[in-house]
Protein backbone atom coordinates (compact mmCIF):
# COMPACT_ATOMS: atom_id res chain seq x y z
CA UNK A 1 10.99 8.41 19.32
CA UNK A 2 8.07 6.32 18.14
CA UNK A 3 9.85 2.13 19.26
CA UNK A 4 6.02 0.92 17.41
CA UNK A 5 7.57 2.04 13.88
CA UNK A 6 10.90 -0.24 14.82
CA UNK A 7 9.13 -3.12 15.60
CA UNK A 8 6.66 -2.91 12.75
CA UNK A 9 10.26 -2.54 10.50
CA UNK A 10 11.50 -5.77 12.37
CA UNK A 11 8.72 -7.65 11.71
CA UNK A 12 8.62 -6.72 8.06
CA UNK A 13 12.51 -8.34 7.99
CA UNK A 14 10.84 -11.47 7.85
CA UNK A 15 9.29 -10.80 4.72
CA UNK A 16 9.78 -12.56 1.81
CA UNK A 17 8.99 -9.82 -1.28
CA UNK A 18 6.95 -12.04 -3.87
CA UNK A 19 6.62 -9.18 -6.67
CA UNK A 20 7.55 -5.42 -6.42
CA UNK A 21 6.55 -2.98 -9.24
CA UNK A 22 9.94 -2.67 -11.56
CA UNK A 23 9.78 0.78 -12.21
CA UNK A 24 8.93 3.06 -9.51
CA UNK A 25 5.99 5.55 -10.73
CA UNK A 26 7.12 9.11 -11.83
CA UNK A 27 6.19 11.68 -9.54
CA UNK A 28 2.86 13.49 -11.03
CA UNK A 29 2.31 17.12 -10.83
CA UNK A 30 -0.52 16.36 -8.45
CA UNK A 31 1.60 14.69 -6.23
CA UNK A 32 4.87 17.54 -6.36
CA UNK A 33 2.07 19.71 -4.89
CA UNK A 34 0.10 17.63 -2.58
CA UNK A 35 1.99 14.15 -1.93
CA UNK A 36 0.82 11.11 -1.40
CA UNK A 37 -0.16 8.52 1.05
CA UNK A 38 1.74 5.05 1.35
CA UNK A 39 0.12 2.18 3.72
CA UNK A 40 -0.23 -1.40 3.51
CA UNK A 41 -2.30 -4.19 4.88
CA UNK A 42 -1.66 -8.11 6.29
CA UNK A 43 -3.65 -10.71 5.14
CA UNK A 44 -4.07 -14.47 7.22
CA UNK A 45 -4.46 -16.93 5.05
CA UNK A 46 -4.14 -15.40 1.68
CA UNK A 47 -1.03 -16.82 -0.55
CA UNK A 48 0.83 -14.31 -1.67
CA UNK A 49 2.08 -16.68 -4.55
CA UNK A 50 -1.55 -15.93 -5.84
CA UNK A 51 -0.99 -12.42 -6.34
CA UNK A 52 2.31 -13.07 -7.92
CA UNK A 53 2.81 -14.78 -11.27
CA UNK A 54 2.26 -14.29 -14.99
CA UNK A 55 -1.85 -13.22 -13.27
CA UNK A 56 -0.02 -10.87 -10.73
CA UNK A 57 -0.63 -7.68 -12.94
CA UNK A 58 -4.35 -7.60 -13.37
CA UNK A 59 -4.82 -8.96 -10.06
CA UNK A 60 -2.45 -5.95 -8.90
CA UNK A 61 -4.77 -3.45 -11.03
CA UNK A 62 -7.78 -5.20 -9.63
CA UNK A 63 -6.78 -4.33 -5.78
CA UNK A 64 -6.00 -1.26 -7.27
CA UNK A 65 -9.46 -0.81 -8.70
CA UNK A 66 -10.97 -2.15 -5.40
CA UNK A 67 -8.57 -0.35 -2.46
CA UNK A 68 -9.56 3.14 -4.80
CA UNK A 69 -13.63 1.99 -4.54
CA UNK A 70 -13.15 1.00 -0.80
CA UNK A 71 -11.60 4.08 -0.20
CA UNK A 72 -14.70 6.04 -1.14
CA UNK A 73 -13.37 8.78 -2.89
CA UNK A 74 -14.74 10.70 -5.36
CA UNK A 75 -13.86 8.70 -8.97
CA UNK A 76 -11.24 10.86 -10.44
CA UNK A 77 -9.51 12.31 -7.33
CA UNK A 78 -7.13 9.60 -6.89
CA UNK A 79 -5.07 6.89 -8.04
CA UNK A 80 -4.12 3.51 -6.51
CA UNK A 81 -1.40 1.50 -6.96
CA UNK A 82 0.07 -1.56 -5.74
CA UNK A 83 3.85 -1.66 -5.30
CA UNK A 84 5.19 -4.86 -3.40
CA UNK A 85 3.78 -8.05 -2.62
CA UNK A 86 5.32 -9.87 0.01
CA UNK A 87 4.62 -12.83 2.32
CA UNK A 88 5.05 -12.63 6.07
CA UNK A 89 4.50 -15.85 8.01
CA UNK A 90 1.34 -17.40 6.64
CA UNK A 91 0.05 -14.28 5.08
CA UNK A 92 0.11 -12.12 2.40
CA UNK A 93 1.34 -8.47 2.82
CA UNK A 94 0.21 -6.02 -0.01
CA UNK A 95 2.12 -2.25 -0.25
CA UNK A 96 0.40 0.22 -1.63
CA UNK A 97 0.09 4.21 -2.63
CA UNK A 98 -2.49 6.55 -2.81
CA UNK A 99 -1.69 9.37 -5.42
CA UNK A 100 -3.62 12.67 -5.85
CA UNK A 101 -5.22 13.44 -9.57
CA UNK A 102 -5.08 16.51 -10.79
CA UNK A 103 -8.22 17.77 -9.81
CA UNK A 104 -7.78 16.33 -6.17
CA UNK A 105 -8.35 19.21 -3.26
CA UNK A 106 -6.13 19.87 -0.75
CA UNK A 107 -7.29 17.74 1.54
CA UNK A 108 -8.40 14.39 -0.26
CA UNK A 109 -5.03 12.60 0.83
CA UNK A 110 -6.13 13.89 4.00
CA UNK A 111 -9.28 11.89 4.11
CA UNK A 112 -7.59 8.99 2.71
CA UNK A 113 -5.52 8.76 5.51
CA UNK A 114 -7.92 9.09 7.62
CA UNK A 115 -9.93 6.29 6.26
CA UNK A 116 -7.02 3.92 6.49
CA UNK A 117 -6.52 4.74 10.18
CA UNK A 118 -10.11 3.67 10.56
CA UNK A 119 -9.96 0.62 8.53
CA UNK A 120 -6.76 -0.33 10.68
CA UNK A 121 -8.89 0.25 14.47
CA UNK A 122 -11.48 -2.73 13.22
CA UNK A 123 -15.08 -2.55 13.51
CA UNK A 124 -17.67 -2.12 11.03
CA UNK A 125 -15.74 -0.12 8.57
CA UNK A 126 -13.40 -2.75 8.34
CA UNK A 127 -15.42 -5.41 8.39
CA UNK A 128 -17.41 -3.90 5.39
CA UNK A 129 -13.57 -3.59 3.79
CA UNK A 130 -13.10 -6.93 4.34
CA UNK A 131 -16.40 -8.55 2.71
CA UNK A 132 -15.83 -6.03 -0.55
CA UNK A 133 -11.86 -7.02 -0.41
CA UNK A 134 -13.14 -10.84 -0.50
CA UNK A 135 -15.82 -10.16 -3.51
CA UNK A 136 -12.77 -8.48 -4.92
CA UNK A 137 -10.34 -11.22 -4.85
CA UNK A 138 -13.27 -14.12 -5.66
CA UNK A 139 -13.99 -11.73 -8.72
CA UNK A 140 -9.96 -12.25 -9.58
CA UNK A 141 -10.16 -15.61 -9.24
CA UNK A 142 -8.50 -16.21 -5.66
CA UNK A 143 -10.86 -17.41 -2.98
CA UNK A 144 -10.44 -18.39 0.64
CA UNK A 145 -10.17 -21.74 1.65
CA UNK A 146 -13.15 -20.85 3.97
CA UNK A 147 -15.58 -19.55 2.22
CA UNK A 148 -18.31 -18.88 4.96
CA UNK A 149 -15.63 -16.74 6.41
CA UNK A 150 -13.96 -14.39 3.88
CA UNK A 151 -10.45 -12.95 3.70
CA UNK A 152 -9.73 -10.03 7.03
CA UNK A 153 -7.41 -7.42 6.20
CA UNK A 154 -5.21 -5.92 8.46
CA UNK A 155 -4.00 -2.30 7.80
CA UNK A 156 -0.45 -0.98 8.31
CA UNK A 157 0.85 1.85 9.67
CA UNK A 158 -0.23 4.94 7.07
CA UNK A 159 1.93 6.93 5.86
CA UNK A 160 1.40 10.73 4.05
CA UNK A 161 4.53 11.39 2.45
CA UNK A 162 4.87 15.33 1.77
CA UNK A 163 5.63 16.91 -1.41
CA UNK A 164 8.75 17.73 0.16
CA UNK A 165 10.07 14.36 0.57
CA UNK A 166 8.88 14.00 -2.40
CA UNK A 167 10.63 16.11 -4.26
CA UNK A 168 14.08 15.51 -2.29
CA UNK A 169 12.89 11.77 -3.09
CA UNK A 170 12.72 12.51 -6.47
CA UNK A 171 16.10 14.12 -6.74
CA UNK A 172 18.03 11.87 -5.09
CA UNK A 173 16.69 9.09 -6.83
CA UNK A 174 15.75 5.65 -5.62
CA UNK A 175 17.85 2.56 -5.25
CA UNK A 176 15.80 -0.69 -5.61
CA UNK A 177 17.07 -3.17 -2.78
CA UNK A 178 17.07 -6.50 -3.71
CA UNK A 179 14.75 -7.11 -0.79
CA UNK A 180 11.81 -5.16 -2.70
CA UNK A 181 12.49 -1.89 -0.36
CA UNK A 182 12.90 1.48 -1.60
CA UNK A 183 15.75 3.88 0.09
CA UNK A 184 16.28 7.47 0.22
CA UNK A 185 19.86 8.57 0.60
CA UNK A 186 20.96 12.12 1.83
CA UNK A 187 18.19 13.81 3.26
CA UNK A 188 19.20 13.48 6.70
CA UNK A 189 22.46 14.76 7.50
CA UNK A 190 23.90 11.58 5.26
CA UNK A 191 21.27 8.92 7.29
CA UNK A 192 19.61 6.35 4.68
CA UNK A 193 15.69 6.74 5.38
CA UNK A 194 14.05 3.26 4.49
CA UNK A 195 10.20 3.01 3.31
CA UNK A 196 8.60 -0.25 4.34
């Protein structure tokens, strides 16, 4: 139905997972009710190795920190968090998930997603992203082996998982794949739905 989503998937085959989070996040009120939006984004010429290592999880929190300011939404509304690192060719591919707070609206995952779609179409948006992501990463200690030119981040398909899937997610359970991959089995008349 949609042949971009299967090559993006074939692509991602190639990928070589560097770090994935070891326990996957329990599933927050917030989220039961709202959901929660999954994307990720390709970057040239950034080692993923960097973002790996006995460093990996405070430079993990710091993307974190810096995706949720980036994002521009109000402090408090949502939470970021980085769940696999991989490396794809000569870059480095960073996973991520947007999760409601509590006192989120209705429609804050909404314009989350919306921002991401924005940030993945280029222009001044992203290239604002990208000088903030760089600042971000220098600030971390990883810096790009052009300076004058900065890192450029390219965004993934986004993704708003529904409290639904969710919730069937979350009763299921998930299997961790050796690969770094998360799969949901069952939900589909006994099909294995894969998130990449």
């Amino acid at each position: 139905a949609e042949p971009w989503l299967h090559q993006s998937a074939s692509k991602d085959a190639e990928a070589k997972v560097i770090w994935a989070e070891s326990v996957v996040a329990p599933l927050s009120e917030a989220a039961a009710k709202i959901g929660r939006v999954r994307s990720s984004f390709t970057v040239p010429g950034l080692d993923a190795q960097a973002l790996g290592g006995s460093e990996g999880a405070a430079r993990h929190a710091g993307l974190a920190r810096g995706l949720a300011a980036e994002l521009g939404v109000v402090a408090g509304e949502t939470r970021v968090r980085v769940v696999r690192v991989a490396v794809v060719g000569a870059a480095a591919k960073v996973e991520f998930e947007v999760e409601p707070c509590a006192s989120a609206s209705a429609g804050t995952l909404d314009y989350v997603e919306a921002h991401l779609i924005l940030l993945s179409n280029g222009g001044k948006a992203s290239a604002n992203f990208d000088q903030a992501f760089t600042s971000v990463l220098a600030s971390l200690g990883v810096k790009p082996a052009d300076a004058s030119k900065g890192f450029t981040a390219r965004f993934g398909t986004t993704q708003q998982l529904g409290p639904k899937l969710l919730a069937a997610k979350k009763e299921v359970g998930v299997e961790a794949e050796g690969s770094g991959g998360r799969r949901l089995r069952g939900v589909v008349a006994g099909d294995d739905i894969w998130f990449t």
